[in-house]
Protein backbone atom coordinates (compact mmCIF):
# COMPACT_ATOMS: atom_id res chain seq x y z
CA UNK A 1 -124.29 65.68 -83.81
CA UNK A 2 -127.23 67.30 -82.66
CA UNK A 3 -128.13 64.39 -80.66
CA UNK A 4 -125.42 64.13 -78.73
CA UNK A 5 -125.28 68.16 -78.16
CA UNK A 6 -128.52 68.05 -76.32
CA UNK A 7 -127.07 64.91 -74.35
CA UNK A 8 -123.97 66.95 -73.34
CA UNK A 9 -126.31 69.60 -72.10
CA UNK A 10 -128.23 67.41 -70.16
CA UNK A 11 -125.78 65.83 -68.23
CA UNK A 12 -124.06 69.13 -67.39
CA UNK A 13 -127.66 70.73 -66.28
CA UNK A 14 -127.69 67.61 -64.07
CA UNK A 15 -124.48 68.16 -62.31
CA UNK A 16 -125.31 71.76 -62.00
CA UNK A 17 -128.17 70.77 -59.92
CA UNK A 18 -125.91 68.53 -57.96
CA UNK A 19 -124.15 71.29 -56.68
CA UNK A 20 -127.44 72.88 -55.93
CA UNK A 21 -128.12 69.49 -53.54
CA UNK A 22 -124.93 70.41 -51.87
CA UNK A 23 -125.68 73.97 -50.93
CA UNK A 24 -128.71 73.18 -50.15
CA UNK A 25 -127.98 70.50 -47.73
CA UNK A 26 -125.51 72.70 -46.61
CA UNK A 27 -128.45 75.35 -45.91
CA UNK A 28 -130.64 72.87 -44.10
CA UNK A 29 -133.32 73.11 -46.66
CA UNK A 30 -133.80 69.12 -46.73
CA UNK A 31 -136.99 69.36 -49.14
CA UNK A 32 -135.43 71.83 -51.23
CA UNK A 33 -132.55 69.84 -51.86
CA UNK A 34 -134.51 66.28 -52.13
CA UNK A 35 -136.87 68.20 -55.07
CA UNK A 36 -133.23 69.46 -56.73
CA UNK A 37 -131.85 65.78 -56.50
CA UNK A 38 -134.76 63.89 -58.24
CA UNK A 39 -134.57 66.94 -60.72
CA UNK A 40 -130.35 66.06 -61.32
CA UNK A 41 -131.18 62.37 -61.45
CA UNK A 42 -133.84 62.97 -64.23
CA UNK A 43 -131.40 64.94 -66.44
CA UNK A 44 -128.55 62.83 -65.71
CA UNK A 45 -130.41 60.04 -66.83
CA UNK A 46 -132.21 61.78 -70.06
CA UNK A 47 -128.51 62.50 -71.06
CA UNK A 48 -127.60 59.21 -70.64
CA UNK A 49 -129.95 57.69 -72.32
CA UNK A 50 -130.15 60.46 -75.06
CA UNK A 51 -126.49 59.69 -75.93
């Protein structure tokens, strides 16, 4: 169970930082937002493949 906790958790932090892409797009801070994205896709994919 623990396992797929820490999955769970992962894939939420990465669609947290999603939404930090967005704003910052939004805010015209290109590298900002580039750094946040290859931060989501990392934890998106560590929960996937965690689970």
């Amino acid at each position: 169970m623990t396992e797929n906790a820490i999955a769970v958790i992962m894939v939420f932090l990465g669609l947290f930082l999603i939404g930090g892409v967005v704003s910052l797009i939004k805010q015209g801070m290109k590298v900002g937002a580039a750094v946040c994205g290859l931060g989501a896709a990392m934890a998106l994919f560590a929960g996937v493949m965690w689970w």
